[in-house]
C-alpha atoms as a PDB file:
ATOM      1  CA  UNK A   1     -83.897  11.747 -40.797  1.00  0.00           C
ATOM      2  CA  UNK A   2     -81.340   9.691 -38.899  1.00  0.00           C
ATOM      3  CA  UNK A   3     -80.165   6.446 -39.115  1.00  0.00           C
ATOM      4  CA  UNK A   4     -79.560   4.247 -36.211  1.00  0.00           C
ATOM      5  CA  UNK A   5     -76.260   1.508 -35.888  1.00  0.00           C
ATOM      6  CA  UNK A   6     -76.764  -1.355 -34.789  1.00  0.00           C
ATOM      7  CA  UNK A   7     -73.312  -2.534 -34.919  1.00  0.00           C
ATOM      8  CA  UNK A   8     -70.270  -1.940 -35.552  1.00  0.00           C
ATOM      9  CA  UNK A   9     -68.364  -4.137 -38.684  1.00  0.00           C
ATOM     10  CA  UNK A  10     -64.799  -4.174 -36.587  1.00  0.00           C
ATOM     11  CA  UNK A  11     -67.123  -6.489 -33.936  1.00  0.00           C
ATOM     12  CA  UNK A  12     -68.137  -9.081 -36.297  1.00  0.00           C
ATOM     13  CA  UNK A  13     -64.765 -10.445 -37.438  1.00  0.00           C
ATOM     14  CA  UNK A  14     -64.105 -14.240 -37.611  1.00  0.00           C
ATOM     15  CA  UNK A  15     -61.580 -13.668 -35.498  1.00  0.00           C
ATOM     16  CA  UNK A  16     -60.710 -17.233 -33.666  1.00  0.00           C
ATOM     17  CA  UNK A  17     -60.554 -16.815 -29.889  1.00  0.00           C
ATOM     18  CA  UNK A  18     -57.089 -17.756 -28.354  1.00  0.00           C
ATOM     19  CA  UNK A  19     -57.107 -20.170 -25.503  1.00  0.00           C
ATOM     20  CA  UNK A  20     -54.353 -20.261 -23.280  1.00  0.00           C
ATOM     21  CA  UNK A  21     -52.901 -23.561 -22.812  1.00  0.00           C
ATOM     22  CA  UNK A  22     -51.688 -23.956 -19.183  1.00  0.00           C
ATOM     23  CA  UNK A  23     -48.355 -25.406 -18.910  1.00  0.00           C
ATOM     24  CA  UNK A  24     -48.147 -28.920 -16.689  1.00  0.00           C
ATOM     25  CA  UNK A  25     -46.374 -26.717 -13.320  1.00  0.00           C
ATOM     26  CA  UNK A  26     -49.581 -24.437 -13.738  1.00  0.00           C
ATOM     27  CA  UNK A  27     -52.194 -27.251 -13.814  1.00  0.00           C
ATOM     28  CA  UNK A  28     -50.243 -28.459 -10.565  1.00  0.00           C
ATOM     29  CA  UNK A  29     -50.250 -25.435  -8.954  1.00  0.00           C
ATOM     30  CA  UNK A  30     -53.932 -25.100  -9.318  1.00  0.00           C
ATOM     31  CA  UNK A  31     -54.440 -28.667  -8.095  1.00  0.00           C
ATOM     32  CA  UNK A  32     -52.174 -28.182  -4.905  1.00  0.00           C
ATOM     33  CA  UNK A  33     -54.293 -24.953  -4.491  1.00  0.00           C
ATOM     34  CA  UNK A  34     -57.074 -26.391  -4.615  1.00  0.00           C
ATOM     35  CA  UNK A  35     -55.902 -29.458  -1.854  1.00  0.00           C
ATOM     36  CA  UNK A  36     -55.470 -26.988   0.882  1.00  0.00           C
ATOM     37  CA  UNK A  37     -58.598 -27.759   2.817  1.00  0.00           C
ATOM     38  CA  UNK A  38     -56.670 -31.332   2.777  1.00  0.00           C
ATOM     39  CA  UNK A  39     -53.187 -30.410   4.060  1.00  0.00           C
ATOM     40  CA  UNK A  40     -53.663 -32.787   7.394  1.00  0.00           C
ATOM     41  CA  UNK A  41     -54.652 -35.536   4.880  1.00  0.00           C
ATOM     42  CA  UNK A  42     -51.630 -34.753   2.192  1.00  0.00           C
ATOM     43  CA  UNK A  43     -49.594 -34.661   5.851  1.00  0.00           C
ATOM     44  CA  UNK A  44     -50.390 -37.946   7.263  1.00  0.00           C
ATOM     45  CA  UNK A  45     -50.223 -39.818   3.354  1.00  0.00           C
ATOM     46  CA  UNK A  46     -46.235 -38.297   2.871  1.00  0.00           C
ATOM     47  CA  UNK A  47     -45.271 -39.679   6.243  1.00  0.00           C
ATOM     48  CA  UNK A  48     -46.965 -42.969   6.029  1.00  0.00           C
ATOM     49  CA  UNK A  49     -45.482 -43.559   2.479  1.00  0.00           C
ATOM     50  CA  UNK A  50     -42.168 -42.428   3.689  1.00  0.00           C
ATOM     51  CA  UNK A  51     -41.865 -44.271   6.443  1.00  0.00           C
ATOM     52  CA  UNK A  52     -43.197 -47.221   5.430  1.00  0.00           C
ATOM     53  CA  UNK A  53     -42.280 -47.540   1.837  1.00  0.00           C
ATOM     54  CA  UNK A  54     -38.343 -45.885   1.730  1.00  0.00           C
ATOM     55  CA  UNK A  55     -37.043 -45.552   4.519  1.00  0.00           C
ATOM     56  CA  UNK A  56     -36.886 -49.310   4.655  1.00  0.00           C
ATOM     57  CA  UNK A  57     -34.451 -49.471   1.703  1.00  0.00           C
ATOM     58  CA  UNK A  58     -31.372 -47.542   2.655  1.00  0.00           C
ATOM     59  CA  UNK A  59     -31.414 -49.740   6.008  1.00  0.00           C
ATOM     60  CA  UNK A  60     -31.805 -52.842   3.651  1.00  0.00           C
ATOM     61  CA  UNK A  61     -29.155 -51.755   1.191  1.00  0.00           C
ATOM     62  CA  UNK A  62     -26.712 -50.783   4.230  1.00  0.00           C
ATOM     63  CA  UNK A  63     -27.254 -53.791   6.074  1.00  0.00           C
ATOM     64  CA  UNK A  64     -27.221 -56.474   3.341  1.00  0.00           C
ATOM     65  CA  UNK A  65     -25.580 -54.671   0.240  1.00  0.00           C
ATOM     66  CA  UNK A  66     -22.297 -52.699   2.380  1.00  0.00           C
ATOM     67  CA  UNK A  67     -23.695 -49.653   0.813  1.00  0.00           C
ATOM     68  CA  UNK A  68     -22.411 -46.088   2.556  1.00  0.00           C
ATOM     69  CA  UNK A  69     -24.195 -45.255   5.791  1.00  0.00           C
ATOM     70  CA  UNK A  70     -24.395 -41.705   4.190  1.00  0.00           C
ATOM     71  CA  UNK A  71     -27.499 -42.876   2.240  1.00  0.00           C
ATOM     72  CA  UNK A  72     -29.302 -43.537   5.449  1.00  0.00           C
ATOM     73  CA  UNK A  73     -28.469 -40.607   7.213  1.00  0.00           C
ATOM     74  CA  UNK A  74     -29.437 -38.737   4.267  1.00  0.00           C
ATOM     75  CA  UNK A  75     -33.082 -40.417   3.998  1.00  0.00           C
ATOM     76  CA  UNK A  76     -33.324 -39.993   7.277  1.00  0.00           C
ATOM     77  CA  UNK A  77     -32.814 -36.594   7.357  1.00  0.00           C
ATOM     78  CA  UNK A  78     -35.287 -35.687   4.648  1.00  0.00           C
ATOM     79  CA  UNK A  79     -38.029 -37.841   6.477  1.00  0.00           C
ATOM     80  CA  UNK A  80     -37.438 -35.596   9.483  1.00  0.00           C
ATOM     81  CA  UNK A  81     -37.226 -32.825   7.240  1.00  0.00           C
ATOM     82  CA  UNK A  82     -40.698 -33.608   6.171  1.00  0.00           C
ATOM     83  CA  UNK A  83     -41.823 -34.031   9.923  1.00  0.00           C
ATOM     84  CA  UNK A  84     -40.289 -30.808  10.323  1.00  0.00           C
ATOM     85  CA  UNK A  85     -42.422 -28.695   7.258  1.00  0.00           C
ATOM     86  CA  UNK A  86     -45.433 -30.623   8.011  1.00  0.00           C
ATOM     87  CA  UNK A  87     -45.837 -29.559  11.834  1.00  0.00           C
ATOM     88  CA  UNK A  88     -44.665 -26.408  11.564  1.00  0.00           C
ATOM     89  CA  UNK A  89     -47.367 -24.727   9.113  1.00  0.00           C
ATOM     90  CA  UNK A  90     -45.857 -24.854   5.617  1.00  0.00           C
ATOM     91  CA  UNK A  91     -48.155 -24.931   2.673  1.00  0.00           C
ATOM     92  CA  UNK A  92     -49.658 -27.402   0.530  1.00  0.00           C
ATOM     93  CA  UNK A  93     -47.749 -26.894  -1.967  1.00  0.00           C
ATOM     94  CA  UNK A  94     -44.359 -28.036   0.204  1.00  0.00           C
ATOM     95  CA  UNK A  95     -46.525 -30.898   1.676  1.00  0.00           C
ATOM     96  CA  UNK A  96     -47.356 -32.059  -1.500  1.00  0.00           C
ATOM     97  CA  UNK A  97     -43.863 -32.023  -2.809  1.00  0.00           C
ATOM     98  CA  UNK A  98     -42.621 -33.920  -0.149  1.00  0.00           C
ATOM     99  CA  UNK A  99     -44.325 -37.095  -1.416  1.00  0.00           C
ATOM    100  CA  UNK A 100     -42.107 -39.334  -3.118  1.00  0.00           C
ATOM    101  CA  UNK A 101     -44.079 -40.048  -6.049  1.00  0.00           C
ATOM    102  CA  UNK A 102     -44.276 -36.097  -6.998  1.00  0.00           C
ATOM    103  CA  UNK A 103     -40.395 -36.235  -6.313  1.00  0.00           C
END
């Protein structure tokens, strides 16, 4: 007469499962991913908080503080730069790094 297996004893080991912890440039890869039905949105909040909220300063600090005009051509340039990257089709993920708080 035969016997039948029902298992094997190599599949019940206590082994623990390992999880794999996702570094913090992975988790924001996933969540610029994930924002790309949103890149006119993530478009319209870099410019707005560009334009409103720095490029103010270098034209404050040049004017009142003497500081090098070289600081406003240089924000200036990266605000265009943005202008630039955002009209012409880049991803989400360069959209979103163009914010100044991700900076």
């Amino acid at each position: 007469m035969s016997t039948v297996k029902l298992s094997n004893a190599a599949t019940w080991s206590n082994q623990a499962e390992t999880v794999k912890q996702l570094t913090f440039l992975e988790k924001y890869n996933r969540f610029t991913d994930g924002q790309a039905k949103n890149r006119t949105a993530w478009f319209y909040i870099s410019l707005v908080s560009q334009g409103v909220l720095f490029l103010p300063i270098p034209a404050l600090l040049s004017y009142y503080f003497n500081a090098p005009i070289i600081v406003l051509i240089i924000s200036l340039s990266l605000y265009f730069a943005n202008i630039i990257a955002g009209m012409g089709g880049s991803g989400i993920r360069t959209i979103i790094h163009y914010l100044p708080s991700v900076q």
